[in-house]
PDB file of N, CA and C in Angstrom:
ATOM      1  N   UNK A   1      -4.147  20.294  10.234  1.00  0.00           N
ATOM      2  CA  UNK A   1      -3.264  19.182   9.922  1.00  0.00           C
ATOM      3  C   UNK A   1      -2.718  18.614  11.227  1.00  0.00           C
ATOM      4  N   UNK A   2      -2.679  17.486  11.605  1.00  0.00           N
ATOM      5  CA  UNK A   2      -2.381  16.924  12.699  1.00  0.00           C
ATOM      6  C   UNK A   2      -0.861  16.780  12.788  1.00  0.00           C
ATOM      7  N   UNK A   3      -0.595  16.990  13.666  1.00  0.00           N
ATOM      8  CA  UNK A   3       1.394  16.938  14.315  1.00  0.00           C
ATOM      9  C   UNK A   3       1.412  15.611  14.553  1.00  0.00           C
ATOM     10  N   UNK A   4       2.558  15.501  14.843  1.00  0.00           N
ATOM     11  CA  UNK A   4       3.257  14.495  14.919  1.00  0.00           C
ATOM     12  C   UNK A   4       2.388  13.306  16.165  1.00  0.00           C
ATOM     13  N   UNK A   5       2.740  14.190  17.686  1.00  0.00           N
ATOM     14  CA  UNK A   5       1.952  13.831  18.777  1.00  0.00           C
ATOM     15  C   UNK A   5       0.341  12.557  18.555  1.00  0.00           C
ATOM     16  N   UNK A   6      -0.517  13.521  17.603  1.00  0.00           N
ATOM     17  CA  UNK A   6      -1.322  13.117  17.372  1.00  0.00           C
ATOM     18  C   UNK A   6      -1.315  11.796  16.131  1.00  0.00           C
ATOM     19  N   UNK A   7      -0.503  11.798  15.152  1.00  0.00           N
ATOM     20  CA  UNK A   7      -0.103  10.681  14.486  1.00  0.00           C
ATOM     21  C   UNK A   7      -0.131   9.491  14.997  1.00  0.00           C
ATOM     22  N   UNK A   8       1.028   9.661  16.553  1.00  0.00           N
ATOM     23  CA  UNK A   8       1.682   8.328  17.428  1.00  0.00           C
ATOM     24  C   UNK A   8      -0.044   7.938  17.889  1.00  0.00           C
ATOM     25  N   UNK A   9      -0.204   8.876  18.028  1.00  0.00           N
ATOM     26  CA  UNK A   9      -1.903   8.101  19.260  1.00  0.00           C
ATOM     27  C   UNK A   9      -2.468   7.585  18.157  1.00  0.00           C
ATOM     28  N   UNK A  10      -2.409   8.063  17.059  1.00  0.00           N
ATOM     29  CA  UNK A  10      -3.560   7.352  15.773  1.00  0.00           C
ATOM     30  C   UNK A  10      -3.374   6.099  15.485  1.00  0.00           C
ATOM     31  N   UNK A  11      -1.587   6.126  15.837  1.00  0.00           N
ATOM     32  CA  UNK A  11      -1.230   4.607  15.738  1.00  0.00           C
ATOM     33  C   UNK A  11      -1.166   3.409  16.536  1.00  0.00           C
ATOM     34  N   UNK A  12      -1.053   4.076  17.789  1.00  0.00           N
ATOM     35  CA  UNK A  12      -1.327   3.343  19.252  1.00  0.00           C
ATOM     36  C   UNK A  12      -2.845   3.189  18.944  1.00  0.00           C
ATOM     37  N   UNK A  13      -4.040   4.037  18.261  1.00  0.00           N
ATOM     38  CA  UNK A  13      -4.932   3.626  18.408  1.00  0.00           C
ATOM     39  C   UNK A  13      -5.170   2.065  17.211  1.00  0.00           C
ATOM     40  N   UNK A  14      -4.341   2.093  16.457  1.00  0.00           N
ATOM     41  CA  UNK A  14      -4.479   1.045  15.269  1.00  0.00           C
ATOM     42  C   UNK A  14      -3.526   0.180  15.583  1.00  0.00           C
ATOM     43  N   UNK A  15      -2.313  -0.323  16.690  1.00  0.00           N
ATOM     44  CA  UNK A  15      -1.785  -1.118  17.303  1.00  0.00           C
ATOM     45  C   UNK A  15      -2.690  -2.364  17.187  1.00  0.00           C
ATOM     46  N   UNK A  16      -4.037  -2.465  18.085  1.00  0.00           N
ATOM     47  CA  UNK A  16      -4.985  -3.534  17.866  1.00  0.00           C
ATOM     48  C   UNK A  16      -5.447  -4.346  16.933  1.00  0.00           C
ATOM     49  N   UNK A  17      -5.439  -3.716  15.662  1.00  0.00           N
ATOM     50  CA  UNK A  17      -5.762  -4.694  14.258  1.00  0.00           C
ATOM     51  C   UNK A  17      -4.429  -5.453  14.229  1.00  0.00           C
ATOM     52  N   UNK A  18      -3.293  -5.337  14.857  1.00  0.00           N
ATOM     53  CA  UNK A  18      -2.327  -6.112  14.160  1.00  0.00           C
ATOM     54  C   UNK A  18      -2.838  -7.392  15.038  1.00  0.00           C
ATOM     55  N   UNK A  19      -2.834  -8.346  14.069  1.00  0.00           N
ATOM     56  CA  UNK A  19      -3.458 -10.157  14.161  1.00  0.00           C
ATOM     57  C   UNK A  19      -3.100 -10.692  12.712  1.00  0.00           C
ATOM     58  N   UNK A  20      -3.271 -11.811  13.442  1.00  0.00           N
ATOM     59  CA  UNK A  20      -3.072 -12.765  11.948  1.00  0.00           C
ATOM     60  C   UNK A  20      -4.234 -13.642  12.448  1.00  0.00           C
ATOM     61  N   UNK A  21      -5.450 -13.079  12.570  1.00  0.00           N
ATOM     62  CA  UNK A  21      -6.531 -13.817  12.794  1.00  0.00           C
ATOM     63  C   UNK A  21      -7.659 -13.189  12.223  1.00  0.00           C
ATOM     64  N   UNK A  22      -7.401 -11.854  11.376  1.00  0.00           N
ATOM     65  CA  UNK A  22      -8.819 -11.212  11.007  1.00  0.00           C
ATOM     66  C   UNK A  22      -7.999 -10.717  10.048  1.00  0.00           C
ATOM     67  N   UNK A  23      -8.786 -11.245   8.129  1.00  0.00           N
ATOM     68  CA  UNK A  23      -8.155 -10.830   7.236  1.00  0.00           C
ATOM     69  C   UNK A  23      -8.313  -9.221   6.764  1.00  0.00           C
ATOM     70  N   UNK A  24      -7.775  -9.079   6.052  1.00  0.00           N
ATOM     71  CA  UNK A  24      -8.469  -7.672   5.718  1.00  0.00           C
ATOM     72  C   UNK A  24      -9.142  -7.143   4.559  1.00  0.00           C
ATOM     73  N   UNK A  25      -9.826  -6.540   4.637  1.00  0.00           N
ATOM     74  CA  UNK A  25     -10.717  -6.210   3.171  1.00  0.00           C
ATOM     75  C   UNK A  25     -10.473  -4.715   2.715  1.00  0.00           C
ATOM     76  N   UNK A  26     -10.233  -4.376   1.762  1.00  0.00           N
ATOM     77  CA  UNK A  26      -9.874  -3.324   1.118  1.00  0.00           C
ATOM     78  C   UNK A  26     -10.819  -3.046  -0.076  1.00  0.00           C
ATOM     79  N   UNK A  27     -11.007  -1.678  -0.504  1.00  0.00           N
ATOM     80  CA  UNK A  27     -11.512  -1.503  -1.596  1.00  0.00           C
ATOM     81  C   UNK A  27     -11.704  -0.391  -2.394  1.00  0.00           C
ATOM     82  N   UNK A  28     -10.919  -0.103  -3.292  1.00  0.00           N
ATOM     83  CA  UNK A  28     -10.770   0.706  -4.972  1.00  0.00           C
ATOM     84  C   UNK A  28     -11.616   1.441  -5.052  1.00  0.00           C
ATOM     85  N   UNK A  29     -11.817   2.860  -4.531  1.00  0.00           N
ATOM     86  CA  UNK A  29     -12.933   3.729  -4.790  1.00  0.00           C
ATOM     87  C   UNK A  29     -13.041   5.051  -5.936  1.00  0.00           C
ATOM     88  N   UNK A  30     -11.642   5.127  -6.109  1.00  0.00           N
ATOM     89  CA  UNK A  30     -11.248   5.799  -7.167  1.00  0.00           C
ATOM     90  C   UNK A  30     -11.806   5.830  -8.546  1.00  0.00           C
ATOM     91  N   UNK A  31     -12.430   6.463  -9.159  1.00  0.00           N
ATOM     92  CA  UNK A  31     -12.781   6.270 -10.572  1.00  0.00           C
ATOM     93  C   UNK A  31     -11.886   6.397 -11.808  1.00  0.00           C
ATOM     94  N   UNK A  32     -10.903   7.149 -11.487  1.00  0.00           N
ATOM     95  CA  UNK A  32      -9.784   6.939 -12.308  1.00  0.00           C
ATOM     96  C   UNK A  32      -8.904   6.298 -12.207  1.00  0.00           C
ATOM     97  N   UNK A  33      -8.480   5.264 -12.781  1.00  0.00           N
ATOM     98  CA  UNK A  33      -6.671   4.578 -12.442  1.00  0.00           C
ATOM     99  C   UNK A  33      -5.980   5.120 -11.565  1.00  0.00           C
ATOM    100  N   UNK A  34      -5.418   4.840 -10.713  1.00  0.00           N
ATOM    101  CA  UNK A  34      -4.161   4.727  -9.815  1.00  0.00           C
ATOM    102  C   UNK A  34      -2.896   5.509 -10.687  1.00  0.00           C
ATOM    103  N   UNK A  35      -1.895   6.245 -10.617  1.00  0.00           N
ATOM    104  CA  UNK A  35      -0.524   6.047 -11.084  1.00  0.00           C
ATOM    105  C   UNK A  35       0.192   4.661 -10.847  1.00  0.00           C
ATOM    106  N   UNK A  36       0.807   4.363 -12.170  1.00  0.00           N
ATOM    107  CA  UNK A  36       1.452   3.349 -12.452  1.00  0.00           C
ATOM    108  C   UNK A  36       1.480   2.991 -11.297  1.00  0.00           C
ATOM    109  N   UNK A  37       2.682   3.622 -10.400  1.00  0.00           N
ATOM    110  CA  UNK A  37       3.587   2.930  -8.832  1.00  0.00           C
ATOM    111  C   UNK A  37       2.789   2.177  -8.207  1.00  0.00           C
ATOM    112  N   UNK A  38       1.563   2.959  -8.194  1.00  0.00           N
ATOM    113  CA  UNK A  38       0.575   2.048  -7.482  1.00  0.00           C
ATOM    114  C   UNK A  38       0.009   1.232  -7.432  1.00  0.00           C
ATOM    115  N   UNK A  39      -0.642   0.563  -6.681  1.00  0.00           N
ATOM    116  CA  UNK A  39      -1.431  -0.835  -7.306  1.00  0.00           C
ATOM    117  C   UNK A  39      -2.639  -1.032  -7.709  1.00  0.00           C
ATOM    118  N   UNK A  40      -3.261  -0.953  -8.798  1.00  0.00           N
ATOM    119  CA  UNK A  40      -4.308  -1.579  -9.487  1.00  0.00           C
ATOM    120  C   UNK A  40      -5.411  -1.527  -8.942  1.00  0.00           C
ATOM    121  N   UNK A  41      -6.262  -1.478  -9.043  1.00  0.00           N
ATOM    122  CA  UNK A  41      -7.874  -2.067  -8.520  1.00  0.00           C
ATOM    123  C   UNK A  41      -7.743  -3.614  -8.291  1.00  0.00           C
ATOM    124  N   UNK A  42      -7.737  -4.314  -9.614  1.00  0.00           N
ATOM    125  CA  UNK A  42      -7.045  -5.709  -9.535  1.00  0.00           C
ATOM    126  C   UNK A  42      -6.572  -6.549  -8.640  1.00  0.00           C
ATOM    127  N   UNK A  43      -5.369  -5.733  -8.599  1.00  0.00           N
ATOM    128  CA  UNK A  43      -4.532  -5.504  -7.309  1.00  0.00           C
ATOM    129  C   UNK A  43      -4.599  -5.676  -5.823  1.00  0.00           C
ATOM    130  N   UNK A  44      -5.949  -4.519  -6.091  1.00  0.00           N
ATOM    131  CA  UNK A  44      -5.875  -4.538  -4.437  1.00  0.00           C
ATOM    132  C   UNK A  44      -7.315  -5.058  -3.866  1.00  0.00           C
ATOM    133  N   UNK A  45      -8.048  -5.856  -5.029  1.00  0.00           N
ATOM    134  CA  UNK A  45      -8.902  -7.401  -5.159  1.00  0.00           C
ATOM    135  C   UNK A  45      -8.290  -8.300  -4.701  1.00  0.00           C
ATOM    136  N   UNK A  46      -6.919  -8.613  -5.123  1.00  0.00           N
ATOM    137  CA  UNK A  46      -6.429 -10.033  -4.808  1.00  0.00           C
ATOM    138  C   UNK A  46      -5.844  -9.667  -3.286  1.00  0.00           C
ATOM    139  N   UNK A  47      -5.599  -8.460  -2.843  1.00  0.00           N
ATOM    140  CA  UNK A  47      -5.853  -8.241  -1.293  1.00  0.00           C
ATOM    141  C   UNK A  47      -6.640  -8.819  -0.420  1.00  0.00           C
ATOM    142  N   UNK A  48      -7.342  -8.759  -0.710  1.00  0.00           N
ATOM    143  CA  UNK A  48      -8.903  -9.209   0.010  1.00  0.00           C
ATOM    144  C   UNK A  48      -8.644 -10.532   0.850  1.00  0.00           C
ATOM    145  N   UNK A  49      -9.188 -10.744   1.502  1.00  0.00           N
ATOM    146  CA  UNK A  49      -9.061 -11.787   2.126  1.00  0.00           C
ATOM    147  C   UNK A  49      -7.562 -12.639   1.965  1.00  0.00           C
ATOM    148  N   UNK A  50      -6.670 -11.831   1.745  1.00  0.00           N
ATOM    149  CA  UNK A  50      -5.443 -12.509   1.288  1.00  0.00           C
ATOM    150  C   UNK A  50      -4.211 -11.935   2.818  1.00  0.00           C
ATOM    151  N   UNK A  51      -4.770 -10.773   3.060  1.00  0.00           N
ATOM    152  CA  UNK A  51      -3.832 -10.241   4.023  1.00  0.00           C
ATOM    153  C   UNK A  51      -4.109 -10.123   5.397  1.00  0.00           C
ATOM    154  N   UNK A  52      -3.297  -9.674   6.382  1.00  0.00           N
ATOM    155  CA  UNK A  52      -3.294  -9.995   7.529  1.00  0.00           C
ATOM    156  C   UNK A  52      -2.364  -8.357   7.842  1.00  0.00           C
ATOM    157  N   UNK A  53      -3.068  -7.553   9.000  1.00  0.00           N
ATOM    158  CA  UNK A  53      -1.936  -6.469   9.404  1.00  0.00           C
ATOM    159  C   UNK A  53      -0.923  -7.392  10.412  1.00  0.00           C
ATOM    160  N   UNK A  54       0.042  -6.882  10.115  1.00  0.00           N
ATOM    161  CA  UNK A  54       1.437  -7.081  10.694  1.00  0.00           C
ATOM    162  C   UNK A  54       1.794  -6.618  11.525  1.00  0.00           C
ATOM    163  N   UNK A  55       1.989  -4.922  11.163  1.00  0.00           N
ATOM    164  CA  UNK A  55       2.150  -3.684  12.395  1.00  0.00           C
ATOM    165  C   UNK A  55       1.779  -2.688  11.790  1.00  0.00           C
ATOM    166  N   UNK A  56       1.980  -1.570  12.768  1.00  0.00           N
ATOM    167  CA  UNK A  56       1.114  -0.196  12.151  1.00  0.00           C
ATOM    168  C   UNK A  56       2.329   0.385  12.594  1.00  0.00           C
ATOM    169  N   UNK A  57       3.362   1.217  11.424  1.00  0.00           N
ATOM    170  CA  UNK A  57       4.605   2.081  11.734  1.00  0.00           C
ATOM    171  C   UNK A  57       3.872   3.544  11.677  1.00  0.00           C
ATOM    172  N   UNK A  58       5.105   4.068  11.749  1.00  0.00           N
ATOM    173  CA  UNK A  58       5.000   6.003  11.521  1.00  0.00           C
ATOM    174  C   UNK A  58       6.453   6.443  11.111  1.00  0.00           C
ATOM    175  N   UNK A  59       6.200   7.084  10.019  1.00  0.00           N
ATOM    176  CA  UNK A  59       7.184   7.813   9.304  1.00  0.00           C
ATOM    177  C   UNK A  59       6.851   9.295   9.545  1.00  0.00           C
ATOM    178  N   UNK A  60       7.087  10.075  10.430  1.00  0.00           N
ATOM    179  CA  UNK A  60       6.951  11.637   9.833  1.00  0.00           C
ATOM    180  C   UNK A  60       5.450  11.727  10.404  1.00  0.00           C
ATOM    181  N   UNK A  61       4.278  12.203   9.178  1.00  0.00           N
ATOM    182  CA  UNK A  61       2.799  12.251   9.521  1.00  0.00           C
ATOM    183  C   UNK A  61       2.309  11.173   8.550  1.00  0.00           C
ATOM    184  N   UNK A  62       2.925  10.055   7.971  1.00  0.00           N
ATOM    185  CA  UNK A  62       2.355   9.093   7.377  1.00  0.00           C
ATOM    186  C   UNK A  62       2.583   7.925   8.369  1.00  0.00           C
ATOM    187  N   UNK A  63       1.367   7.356   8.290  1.00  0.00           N
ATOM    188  CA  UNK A  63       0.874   6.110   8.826  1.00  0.00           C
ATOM    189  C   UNK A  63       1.484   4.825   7.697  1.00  0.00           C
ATOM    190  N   UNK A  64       1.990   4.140   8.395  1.00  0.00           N
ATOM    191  CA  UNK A  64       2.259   2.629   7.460  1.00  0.00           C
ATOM    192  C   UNK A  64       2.165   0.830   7.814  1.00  0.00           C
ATOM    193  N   UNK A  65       0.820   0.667   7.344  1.00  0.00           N
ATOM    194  CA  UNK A  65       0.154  -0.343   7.765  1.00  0.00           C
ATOM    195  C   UNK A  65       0.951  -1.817   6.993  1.00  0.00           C
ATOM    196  N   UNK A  66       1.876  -2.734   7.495  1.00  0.00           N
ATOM    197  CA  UNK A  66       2.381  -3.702   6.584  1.00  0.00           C
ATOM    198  C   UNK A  66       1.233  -4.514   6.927  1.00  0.00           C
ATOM    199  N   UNK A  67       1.346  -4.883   5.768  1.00  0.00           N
ATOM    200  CA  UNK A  67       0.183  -6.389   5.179  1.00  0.00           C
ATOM    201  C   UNK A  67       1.418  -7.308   4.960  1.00  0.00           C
ATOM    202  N   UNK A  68       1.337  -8.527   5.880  1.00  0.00           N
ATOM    203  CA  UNK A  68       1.636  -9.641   5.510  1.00  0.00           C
ATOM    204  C   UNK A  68       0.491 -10.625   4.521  1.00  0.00           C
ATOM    205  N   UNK A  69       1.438 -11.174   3.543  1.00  0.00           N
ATOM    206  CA  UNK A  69       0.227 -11.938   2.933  1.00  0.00           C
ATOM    207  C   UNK A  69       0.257 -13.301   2.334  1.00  0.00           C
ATOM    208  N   UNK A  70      -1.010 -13.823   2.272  1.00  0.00           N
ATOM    209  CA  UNK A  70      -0.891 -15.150   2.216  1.00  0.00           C
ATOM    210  C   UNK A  70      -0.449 -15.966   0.694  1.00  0.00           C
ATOM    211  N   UNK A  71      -0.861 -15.187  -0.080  1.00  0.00           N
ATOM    212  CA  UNK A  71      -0.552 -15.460  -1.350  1.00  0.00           C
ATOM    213  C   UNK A  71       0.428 -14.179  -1.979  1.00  0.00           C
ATOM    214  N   UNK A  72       1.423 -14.197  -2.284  1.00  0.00           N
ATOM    215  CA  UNK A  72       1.995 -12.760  -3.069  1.00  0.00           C
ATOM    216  C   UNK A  72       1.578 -12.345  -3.559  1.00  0.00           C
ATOM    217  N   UNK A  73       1.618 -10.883  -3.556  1.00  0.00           N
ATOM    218  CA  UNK A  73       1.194  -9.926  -4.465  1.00  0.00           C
ATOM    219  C   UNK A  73       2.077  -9.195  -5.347  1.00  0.00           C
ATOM    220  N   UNK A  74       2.442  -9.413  -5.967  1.00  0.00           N
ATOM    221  CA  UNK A  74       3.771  -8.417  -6.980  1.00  0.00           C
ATOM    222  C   UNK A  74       4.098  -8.711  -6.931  1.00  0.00           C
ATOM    223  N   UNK A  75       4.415 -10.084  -6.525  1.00  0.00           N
ATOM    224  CA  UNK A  75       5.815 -11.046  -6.093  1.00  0.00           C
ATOM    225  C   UNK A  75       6.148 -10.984  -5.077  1.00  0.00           C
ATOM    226  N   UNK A  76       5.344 -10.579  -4.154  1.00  0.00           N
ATOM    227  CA  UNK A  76       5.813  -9.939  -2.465  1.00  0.00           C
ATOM    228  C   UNK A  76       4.890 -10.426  -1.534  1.00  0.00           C
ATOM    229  N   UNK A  77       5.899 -10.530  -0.545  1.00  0.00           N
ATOM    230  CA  UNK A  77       5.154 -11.185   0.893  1.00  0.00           C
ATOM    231  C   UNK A  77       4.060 -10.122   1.730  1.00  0.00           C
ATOM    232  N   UNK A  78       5.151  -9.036   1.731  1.00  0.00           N
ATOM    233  CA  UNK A  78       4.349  -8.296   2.374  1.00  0.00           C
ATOM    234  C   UNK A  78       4.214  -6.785   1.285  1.00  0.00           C
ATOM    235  N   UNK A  79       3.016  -6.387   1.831  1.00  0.00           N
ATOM    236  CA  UNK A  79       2.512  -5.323   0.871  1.00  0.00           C
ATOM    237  C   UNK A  79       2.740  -3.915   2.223  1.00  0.00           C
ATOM    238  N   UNK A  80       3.056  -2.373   2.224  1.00  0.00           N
ATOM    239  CA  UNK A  80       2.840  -1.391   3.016  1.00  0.00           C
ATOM    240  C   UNK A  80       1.702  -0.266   2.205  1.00  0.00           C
ATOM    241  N   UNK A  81       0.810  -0.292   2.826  1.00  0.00           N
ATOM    242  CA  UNK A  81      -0.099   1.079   3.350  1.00  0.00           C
ATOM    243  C   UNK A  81       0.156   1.710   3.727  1.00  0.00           C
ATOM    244  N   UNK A  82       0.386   3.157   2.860  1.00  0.00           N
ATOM    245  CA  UNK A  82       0.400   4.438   3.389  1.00  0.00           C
ATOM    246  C   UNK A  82      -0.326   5.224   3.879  1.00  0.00           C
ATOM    247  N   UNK A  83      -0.476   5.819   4.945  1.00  0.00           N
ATOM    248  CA  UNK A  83      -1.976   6.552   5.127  1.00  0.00           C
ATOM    249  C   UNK A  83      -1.186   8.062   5.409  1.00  0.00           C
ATOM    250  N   UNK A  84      -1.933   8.831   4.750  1.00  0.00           N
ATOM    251  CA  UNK A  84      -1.735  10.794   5.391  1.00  0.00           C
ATOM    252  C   UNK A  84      -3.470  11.009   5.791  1.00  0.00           C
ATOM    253  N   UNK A  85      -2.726  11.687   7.375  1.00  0.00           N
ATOM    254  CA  UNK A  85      -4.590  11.760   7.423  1.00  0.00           C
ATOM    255  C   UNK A  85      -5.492  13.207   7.051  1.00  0.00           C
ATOM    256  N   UNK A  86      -4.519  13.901   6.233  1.00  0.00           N
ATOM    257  CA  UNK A  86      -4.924  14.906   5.469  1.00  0.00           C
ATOM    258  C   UNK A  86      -5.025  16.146   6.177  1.00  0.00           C
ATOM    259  N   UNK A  87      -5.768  17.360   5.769  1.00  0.00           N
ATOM    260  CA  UNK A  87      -5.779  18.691   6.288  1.00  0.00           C
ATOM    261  C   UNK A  87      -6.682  18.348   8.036  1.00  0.00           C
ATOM    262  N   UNK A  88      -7.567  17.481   7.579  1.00  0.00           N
ATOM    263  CA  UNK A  88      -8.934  17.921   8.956  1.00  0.00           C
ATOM    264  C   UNK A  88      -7.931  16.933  10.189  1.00  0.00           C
ATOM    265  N   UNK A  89      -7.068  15.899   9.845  1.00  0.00           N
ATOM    266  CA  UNK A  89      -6.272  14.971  11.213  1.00  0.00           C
ATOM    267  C   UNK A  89      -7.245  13.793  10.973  1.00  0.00           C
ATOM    268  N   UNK A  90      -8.020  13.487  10.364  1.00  0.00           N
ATOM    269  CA  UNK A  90      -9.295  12.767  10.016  1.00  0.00           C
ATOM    270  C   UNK A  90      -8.840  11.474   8.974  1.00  0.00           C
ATOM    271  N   UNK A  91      -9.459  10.407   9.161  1.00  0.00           N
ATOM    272  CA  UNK A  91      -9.362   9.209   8.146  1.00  0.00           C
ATOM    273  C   UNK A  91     -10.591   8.623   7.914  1.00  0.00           C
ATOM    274  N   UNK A  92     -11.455   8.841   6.910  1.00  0.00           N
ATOM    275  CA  UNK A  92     -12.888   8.769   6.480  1.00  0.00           C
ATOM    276  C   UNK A  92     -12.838   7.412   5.268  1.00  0.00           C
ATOM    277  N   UNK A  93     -14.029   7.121   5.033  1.00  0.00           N
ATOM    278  CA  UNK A  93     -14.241   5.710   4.028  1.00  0.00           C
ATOM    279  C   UNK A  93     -15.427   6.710   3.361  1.00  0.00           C
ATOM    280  N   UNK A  94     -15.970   6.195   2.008  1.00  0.00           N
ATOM    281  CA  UNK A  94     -16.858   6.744   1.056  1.00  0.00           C
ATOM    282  C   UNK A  94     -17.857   6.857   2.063  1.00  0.00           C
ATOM    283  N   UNK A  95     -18.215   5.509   2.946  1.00  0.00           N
ATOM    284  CA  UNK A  95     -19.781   5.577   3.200  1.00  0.00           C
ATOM    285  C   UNK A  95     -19.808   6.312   4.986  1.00  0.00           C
ATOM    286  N   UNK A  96     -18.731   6.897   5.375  1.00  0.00           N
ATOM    287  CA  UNK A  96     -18.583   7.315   6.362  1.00  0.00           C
ATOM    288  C   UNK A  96     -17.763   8.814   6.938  1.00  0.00           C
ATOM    289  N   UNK A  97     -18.078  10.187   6.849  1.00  0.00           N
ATOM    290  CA  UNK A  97     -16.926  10.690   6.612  1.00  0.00           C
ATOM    291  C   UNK A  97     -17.179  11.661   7.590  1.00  0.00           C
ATOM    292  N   UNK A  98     -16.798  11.613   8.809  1.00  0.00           N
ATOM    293  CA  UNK A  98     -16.666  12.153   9.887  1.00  0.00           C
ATOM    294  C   UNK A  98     -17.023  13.941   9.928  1.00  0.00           C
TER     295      UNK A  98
END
């Protein structure tokens, strides 16, 4: 599990996406529903090409990516991404997993 130390660099390393010149694409890999709190598949469709990173914070060992966005989502300007980068310190996608 990655400390703290290593968190800040994960985020200094994701400092760079923040632009409002390259939208972002997201995508629902889950086969089961989300819990309520969360947002939708739907949801996080009308993401798509709708958002822009803002900044990349740190809480603790969670990562928090704000999405500013162009159209609301929930009624909201900006949307936050949580990221934990789990047991391995690692952040993997379906078609890529380190």
């Amino acid at each position: 599990m990655p400390e703290l130390p290593e968190v800040e660099n994960f985020r200094q390393l994701l400092l760079p996406l923040v632009s409002n010149i390259f939208k972002l694409s997201l995508e629902c890999t889950s086969k089961t529903a989300p819990p309520k709190k969360f947002l939708s598949p739907e949801e996080i469709n009308d993401l798509n090409d709708n958002c822009f990173v803002e900044d990349v914070l740190r809480k603790g060992k969670l990562l928090c990516m704000v999405l500013k966005c162009i159209k609301k989502v929930q009624n909201q300007s900006r949307v936050y991404l949580f990221i934990h980068m789990g047991m391995t310190g690692r952040i993997s996608t379906p078609n890529i997993i380190p």
